[in-house]
ModelCIF file with pLDDT and N, C-alpha, C, O atoms, coordinates in Angstrom:
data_MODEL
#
_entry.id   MODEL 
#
_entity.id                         1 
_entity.type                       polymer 
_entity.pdbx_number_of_molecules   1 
#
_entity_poly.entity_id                      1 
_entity_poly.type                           'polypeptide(L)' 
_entity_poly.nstd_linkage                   no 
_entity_poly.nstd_monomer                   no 
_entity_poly.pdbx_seq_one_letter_code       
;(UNK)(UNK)(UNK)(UNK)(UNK)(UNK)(UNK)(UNK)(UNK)(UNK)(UNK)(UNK)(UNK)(UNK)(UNK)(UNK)
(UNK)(UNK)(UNK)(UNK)(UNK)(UNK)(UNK)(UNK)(UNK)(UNK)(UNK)(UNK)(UNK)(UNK)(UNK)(UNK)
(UNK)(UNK)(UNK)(UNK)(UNK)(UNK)(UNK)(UNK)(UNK)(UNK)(UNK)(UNK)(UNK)
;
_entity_poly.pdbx_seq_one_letter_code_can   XXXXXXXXXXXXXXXXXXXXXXXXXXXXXXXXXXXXXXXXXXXXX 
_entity_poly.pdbx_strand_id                 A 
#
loop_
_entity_poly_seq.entity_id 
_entity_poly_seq.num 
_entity_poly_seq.mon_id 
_entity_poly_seq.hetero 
1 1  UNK n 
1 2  UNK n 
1 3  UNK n 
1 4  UNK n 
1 5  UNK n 
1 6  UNK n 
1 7  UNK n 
1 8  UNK n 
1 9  UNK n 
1 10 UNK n 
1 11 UNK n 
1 12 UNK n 
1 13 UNK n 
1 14 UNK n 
1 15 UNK n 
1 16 UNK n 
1 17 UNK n 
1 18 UNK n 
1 19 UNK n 
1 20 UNK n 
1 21 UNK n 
1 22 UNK n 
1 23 UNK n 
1 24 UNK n 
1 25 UNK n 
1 26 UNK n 
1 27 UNK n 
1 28 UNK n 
1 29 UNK n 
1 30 UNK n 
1 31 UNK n 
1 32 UNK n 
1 33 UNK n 
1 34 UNK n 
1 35 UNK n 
1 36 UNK n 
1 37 UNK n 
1 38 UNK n 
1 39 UNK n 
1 40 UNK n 
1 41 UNK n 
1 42 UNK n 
1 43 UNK n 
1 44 UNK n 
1 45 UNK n 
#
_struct_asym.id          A 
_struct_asym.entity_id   1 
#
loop_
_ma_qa_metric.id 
_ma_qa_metric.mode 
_ma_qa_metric.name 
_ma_qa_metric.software_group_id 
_ma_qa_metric.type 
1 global pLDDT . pLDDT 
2 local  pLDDT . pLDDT 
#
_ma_qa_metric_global.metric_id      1 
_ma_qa_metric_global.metric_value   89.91 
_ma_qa_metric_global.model_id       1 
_ma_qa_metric_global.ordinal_id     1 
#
loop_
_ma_qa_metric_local.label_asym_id 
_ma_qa_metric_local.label_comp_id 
_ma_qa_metric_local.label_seq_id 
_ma_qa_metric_local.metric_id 
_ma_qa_metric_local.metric_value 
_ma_qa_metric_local.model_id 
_ma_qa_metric_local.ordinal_id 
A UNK 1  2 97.00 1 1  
A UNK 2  2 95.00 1 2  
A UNK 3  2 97.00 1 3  
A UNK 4  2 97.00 1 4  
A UNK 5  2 96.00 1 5  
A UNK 6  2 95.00 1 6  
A UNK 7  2 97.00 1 7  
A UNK 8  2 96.00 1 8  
A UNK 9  2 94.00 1 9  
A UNK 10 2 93.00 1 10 
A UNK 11 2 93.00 1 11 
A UNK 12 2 93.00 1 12 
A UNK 13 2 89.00 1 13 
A UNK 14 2 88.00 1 14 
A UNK 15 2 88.00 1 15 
A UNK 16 2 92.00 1 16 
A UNK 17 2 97.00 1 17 
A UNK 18 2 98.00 1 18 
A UNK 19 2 98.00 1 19 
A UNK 20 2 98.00 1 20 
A UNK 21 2 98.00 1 21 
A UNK 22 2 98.00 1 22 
A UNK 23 2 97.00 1 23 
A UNK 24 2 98.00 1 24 
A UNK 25 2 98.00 1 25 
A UNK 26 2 98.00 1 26 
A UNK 27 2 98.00 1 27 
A UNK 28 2 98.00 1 28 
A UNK 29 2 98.00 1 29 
A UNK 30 2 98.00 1 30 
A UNK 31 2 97.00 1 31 
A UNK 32 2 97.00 1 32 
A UNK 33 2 97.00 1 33 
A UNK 34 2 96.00 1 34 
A UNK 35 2 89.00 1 35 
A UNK 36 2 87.00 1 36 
A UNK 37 2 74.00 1 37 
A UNK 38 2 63.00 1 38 
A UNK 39 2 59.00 1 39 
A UNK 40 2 62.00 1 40 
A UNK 41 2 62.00 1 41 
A UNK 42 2 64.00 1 42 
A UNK 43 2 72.00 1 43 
A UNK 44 2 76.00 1 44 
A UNK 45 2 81.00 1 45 
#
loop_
_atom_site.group_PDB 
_atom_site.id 
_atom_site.type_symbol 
_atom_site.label_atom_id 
_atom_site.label_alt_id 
_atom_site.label_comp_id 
_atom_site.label_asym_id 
_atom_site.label_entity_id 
_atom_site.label_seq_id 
_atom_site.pdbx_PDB_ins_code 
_atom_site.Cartn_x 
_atom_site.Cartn_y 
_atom_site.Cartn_z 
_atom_site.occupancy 
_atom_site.B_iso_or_equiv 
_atom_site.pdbx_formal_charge 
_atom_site.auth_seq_id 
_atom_site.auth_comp_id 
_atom_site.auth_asym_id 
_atom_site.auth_atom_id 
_atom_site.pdbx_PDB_model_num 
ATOM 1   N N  . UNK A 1 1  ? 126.343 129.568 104.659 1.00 97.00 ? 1  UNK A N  1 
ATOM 2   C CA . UNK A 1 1  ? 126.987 129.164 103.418 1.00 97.00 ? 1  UNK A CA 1 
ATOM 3   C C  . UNK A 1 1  ? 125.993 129.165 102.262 1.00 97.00 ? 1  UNK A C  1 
ATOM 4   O O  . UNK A 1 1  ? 126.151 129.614 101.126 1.00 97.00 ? 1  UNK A O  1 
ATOM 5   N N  . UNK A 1 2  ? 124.824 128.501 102.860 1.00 95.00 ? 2  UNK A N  1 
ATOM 6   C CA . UNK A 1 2  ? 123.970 128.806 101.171 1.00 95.00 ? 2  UNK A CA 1 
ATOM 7   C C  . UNK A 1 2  ? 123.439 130.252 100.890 1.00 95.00 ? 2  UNK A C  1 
ATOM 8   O O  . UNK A 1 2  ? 123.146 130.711 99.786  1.00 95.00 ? 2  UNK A O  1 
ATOM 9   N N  . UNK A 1 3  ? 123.386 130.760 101.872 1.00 97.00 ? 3  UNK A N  1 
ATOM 10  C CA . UNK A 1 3  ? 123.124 132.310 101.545 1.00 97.00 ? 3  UNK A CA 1 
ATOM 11  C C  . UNK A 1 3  ? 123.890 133.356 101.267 1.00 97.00 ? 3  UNK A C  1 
ATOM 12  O O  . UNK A 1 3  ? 123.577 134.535 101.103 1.00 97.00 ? 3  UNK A O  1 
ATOM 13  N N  . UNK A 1 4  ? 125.354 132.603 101.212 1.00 97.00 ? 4  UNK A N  1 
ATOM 14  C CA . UNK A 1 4  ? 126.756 133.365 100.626 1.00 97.00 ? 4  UNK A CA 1 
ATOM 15  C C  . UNK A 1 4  ? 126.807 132.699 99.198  1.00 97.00 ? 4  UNK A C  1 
ATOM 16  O O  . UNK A 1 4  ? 127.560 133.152 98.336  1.00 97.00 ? 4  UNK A O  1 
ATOM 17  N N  . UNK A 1 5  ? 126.199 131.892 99.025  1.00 96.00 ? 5  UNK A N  1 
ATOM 18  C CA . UNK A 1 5  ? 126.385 131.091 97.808  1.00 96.00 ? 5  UNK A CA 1 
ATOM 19  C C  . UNK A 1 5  ? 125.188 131.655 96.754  1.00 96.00 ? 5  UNK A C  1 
ATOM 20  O O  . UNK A 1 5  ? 125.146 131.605 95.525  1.00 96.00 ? 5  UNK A O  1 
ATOM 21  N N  . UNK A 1 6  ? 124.369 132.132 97.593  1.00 95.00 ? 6  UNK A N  1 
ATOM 22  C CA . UNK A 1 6  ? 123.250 133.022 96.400  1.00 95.00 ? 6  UNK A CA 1 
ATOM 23  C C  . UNK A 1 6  ? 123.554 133.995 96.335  1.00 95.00 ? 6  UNK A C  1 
ATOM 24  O O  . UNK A 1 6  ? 123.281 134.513 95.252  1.00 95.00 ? 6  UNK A O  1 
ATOM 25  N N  . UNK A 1 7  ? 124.166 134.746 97.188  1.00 97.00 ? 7  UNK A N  1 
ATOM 26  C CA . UNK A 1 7  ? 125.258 136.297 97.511  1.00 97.00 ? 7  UNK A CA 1 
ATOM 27  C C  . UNK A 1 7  ? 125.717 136.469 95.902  1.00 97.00 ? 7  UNK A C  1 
ATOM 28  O O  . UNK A 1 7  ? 125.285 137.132 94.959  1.00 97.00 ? 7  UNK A O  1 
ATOM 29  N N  . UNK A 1 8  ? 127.015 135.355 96.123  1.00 96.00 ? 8  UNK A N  1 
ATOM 30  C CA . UNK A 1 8  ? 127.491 135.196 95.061  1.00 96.00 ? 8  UNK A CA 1 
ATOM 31  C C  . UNK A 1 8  ? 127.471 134.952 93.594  1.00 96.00 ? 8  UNK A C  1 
ATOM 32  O O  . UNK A 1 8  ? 128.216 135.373 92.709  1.00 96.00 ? 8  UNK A O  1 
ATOM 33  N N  . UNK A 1 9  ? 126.055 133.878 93.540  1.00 94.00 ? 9  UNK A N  1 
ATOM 34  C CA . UNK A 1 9  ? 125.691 134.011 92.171  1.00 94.00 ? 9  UNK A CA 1 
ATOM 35  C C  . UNK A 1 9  ? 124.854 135.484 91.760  1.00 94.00 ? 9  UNK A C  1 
ATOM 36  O O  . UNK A 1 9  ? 124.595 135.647 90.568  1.00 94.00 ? 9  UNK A O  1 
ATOM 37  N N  . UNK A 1 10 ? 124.458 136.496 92.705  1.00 93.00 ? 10 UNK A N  1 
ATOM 38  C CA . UNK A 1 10 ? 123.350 137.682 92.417  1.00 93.00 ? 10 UNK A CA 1 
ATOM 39  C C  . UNK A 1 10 ? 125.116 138.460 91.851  1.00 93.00 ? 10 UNK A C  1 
ATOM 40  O O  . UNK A 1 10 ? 125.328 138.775 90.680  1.00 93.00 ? 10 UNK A O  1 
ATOM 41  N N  . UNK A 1 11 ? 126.056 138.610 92.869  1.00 93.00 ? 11 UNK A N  1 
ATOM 42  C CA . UNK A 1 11 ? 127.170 139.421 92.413  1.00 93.00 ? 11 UNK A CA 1 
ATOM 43  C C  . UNK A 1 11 ? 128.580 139.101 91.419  1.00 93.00 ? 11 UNK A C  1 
ATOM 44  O O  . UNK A 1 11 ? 129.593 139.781 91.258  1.00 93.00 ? 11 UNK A O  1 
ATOM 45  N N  . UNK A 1 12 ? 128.164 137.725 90.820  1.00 93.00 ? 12 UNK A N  1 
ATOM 46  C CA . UNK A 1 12 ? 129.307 137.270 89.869  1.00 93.00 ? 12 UNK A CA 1 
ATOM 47  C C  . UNK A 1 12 ? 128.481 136.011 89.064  1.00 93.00 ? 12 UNK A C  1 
ATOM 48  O O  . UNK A 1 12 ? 128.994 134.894 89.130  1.00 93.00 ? 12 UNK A O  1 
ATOM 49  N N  . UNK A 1 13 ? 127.765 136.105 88.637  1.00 89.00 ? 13 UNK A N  1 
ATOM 50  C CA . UNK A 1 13 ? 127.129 135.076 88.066  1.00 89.00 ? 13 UNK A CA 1 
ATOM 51  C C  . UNK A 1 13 ? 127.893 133.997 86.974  1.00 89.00 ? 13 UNK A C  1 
ATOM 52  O O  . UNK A 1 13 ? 127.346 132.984 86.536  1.00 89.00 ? 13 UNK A O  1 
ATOM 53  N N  . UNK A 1 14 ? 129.007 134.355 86.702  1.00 88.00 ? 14 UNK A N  1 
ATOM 54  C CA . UNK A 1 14 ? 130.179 133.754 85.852  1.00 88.00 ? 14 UNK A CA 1 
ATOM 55  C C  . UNK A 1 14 ? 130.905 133.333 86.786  1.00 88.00 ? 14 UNK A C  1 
ATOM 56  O O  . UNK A 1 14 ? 131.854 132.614 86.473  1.00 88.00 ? 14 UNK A O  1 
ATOM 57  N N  . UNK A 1 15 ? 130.690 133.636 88.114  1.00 88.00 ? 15 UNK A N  1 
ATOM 58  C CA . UNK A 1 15 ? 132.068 132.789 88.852  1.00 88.00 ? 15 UNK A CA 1 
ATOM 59  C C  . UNK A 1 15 ? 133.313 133.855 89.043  1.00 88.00 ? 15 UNK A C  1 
ATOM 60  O O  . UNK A 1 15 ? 134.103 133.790 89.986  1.00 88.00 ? 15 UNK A O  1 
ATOM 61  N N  . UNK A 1 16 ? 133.362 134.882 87.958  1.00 92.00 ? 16 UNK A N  1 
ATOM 62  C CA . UNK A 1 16 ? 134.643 135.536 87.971  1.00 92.00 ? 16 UNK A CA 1 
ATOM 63  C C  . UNK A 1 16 ? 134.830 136.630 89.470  1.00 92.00 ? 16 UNK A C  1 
ATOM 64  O O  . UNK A 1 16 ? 134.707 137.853 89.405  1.00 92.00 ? 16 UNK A O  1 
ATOM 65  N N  . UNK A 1 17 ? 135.117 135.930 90.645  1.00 97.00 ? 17 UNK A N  1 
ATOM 66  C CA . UNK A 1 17 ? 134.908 136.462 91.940  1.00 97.00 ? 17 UNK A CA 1 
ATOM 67  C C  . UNK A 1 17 ? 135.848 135.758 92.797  1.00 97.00 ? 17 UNK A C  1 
ATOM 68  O O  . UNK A 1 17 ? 136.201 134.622 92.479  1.00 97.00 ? 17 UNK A O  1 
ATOM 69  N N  . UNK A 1 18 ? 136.375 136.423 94.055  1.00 98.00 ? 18 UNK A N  1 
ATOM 70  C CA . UNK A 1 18 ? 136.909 136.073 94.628  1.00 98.00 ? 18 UNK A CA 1 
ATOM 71  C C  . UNK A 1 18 ? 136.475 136.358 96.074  1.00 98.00 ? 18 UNK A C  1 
ATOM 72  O O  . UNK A 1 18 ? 136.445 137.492 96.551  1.00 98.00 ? 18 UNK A O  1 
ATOM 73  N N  . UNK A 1 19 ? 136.133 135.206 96.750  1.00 98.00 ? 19 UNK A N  1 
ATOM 74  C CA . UNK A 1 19 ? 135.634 135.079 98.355  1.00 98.00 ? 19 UNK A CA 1 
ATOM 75  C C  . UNK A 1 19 ? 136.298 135.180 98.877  1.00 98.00 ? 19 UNK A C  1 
ATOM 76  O O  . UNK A 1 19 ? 137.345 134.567 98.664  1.00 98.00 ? 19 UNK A O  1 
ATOM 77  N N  . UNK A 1 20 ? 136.145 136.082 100.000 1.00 98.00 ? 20 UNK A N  1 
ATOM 78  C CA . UNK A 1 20 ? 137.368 136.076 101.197 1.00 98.00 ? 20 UNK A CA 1 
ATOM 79  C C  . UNK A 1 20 ? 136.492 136.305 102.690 1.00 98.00 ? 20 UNK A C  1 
ATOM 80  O O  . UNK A 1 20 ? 135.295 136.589 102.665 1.00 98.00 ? 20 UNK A O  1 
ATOM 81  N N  . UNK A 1 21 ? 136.925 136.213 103.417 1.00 98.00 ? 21 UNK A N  1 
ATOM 82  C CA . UNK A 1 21 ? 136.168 136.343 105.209 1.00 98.00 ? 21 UNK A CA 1 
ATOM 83  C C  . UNK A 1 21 ? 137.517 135.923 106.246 1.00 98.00 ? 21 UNK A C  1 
ATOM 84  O O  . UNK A 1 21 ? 138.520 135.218 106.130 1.00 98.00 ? 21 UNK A O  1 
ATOM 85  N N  . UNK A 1 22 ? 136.924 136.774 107.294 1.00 98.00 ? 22 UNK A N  1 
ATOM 86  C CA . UNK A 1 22 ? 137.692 137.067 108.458 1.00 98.00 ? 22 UNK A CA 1 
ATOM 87  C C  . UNK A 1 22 ? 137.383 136.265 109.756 1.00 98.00 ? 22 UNK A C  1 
ATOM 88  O O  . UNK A 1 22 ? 136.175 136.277 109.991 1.00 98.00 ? 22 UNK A O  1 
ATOM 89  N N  . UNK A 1 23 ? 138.050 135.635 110.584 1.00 97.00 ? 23 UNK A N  1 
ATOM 90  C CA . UNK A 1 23 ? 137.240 134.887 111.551 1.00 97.00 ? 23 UNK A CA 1 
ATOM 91  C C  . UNK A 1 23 ? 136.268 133.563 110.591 1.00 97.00 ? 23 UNK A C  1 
ATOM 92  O O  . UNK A 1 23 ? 136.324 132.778 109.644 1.00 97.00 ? 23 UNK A O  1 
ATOM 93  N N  . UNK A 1 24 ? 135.277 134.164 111.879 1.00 98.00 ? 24 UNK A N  1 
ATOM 94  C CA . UNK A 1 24 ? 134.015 133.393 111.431 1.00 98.00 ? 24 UNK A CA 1 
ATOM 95  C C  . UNK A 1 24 ? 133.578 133.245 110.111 1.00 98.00 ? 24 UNK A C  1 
ATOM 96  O O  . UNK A 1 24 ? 133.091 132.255 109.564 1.00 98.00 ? 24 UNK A O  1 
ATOM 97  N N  . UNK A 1 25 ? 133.827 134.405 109.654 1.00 98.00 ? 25 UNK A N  1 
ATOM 98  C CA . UNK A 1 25 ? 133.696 134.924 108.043 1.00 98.00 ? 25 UNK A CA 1 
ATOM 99  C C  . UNK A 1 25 ? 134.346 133.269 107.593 1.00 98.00 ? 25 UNK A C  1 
ATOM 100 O O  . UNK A 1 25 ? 133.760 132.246 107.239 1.00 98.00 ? 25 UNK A O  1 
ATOM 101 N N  . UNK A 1 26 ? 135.408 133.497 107.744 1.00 98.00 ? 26 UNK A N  1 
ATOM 102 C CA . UNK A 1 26 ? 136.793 132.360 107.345 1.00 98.00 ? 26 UNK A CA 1 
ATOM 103 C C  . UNK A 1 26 ? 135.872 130.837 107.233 1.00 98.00 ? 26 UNK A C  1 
ATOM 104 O O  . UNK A 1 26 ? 135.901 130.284 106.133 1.00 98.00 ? 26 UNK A O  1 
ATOM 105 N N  . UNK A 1 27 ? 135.018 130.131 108.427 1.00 98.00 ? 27 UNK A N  1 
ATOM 106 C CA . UNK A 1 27 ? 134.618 129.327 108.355 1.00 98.00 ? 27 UNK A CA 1 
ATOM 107 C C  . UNK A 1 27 ? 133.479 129.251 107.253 1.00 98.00 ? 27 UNK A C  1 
ATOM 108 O O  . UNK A 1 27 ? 133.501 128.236 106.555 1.00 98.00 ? 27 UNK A O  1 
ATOM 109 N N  . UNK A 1 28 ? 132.612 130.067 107.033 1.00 98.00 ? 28 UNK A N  1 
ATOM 110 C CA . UNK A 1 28 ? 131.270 130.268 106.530 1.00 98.00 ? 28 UNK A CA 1 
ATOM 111 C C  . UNK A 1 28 ? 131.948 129.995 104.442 1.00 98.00 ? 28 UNK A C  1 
ATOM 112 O O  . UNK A 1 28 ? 131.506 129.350 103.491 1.00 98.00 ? 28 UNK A O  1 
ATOM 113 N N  . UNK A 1 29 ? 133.372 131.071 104.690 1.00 98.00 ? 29 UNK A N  1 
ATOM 114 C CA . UNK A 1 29 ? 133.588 131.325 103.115 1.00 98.00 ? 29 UNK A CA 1 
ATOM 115 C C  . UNK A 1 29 ? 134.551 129.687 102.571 1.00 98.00 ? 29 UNK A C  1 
ATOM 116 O O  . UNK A 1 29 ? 134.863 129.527 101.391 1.00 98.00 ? 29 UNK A O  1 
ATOM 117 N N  . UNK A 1 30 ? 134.873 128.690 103.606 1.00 98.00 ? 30 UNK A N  1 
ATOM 118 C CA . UNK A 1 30 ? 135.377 127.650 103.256 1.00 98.00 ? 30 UNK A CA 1 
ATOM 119 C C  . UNK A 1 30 ? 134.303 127.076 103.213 1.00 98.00 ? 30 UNK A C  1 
ATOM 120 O O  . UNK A 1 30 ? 134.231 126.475 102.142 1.00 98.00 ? 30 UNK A O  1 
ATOM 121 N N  . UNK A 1 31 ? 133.080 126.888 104.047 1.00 97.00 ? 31 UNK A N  1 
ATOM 122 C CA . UNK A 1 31 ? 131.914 126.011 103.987 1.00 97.00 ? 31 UNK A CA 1 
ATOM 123 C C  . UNK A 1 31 ? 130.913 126.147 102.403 1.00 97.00 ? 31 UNK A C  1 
ATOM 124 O O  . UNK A 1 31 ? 130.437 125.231 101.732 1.00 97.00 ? 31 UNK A O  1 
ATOM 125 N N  . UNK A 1 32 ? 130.847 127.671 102.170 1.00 97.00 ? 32 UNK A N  1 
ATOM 126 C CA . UNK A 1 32 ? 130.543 127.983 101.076 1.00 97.00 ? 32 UNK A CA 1 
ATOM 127 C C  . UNK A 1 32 ? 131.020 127.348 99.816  1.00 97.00 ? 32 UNK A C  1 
ATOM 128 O O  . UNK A 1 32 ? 130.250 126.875 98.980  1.00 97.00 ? 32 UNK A O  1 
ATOM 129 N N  . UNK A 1 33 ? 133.108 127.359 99.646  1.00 97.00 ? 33 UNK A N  1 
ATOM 130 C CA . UNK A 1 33 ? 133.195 127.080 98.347  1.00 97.00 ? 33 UNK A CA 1 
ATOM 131 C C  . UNK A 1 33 ? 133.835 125.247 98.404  1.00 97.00 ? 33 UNK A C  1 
ATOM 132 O O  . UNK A 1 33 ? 134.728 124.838 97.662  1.00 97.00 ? 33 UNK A O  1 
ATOM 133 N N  . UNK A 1 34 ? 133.102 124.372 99.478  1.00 96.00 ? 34 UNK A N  1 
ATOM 134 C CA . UNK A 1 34 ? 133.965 123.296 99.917  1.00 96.00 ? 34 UNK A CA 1 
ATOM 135 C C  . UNK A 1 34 ? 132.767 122.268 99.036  1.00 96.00 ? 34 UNK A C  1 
ATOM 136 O O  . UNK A 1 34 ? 131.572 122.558 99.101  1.00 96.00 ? 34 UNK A O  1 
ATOM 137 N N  . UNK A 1 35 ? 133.193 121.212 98.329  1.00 89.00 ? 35 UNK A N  1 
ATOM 138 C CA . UNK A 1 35 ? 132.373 120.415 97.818  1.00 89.00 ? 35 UNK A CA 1 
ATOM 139 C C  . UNK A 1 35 ? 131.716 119.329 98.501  1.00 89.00 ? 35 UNK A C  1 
ATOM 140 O O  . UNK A 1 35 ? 132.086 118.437 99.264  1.00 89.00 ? 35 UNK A O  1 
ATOM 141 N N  . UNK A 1 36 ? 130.501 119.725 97.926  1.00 87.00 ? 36 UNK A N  1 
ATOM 142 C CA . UNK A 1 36 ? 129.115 118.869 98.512  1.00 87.00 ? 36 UNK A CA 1 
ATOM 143 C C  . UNK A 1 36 ? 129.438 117.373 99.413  1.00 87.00 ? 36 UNK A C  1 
ATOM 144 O O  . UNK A 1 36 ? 129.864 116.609 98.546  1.00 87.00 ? 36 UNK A O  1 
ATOM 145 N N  . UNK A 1 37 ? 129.428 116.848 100.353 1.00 74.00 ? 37 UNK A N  1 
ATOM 146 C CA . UNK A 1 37 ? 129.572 115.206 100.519 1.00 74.00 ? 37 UNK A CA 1 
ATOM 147 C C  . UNK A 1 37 ? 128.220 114.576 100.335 1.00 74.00 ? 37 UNK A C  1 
ATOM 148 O O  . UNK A 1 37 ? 127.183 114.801 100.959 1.00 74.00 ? 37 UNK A O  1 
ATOM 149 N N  . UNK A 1 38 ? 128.479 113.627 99.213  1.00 63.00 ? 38 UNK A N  1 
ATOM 150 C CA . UNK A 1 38 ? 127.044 112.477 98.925  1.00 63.00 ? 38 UNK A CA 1 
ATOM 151 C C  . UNK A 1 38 ? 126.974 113.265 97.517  1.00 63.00 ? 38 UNK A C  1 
ATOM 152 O O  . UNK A 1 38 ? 127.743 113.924 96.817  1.00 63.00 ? 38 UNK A O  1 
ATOM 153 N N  . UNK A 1 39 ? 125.483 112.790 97.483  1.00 59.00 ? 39 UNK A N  1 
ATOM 154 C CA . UNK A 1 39 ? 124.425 113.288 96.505  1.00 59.00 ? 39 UNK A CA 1 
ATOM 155 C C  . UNK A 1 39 ? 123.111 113.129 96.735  1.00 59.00 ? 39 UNK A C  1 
ATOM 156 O O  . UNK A 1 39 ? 122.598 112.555 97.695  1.00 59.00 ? 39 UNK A O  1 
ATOM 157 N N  . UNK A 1 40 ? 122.447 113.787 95.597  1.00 62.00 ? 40 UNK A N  1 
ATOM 158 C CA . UNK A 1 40 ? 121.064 113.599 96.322  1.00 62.00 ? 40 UNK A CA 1 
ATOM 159 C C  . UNK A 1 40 ? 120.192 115.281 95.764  1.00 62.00 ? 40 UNK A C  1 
ATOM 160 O O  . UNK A 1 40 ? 121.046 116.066 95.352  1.00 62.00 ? 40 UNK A O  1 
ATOM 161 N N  . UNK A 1 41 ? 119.039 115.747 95.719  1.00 62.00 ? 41 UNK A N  1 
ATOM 162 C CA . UNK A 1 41 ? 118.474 116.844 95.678  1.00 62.00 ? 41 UNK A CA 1 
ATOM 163 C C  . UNK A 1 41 ? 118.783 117.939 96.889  1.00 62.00 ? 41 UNK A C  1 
ATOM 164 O O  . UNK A 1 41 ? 118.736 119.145 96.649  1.00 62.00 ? 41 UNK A O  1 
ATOM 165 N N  . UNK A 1 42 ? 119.041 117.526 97.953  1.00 64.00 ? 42 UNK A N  1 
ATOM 166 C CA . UNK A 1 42 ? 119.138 118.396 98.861  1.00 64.00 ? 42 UNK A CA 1 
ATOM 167 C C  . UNK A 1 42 ? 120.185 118.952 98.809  1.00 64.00 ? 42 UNK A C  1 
ATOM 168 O O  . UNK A 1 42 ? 120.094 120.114 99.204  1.00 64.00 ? 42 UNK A O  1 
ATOM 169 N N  . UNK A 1 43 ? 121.303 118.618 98.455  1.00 72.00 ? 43 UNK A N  1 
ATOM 170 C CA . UNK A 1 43 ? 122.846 119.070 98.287  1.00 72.00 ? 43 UNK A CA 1 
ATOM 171 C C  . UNK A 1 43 ? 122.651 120.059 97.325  1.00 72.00 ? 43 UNK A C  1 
ATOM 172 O O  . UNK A 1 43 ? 121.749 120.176 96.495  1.00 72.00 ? 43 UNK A O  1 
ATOM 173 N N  . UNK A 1 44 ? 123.840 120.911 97.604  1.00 76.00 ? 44 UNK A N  1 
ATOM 174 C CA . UNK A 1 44 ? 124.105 122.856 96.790  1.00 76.00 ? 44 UNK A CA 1 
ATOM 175 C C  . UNK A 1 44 ? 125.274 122.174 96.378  1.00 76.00 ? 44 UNK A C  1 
ATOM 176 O O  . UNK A 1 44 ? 125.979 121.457 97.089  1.00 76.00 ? 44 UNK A O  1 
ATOM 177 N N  . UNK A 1 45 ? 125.439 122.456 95.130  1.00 81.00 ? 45 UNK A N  1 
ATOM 178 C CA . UNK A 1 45 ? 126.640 122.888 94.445  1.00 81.00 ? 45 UNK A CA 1 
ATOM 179 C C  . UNK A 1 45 ? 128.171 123.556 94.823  1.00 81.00 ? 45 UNK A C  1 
ATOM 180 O O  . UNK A 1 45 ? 128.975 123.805 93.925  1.00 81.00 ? 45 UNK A O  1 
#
């Protein structure tokens, strides 16, 4: 997920993108756009 999440800012840096995945894909691209629990420095966006 964080390395789909830098994927994404290198190939849509505005956001204007749409994630999709298959399977496993499926888990990784919900983990990717699912919001942070807590706070703190270590947490991604």
């Amino acid at each position: 997920a964080a390395w789909t999440a830098e994927l994404l800012a290198a190939v849509a840096p505005e956001g204007d993108v749409v994630l999709a995945g298959h399977s496993f894909g499926s888990i990784v691209a919900a983990a990717t756009v699912a919001a942070p629990v807590g706070t703190g420095p270590g947490l991604r966006p």
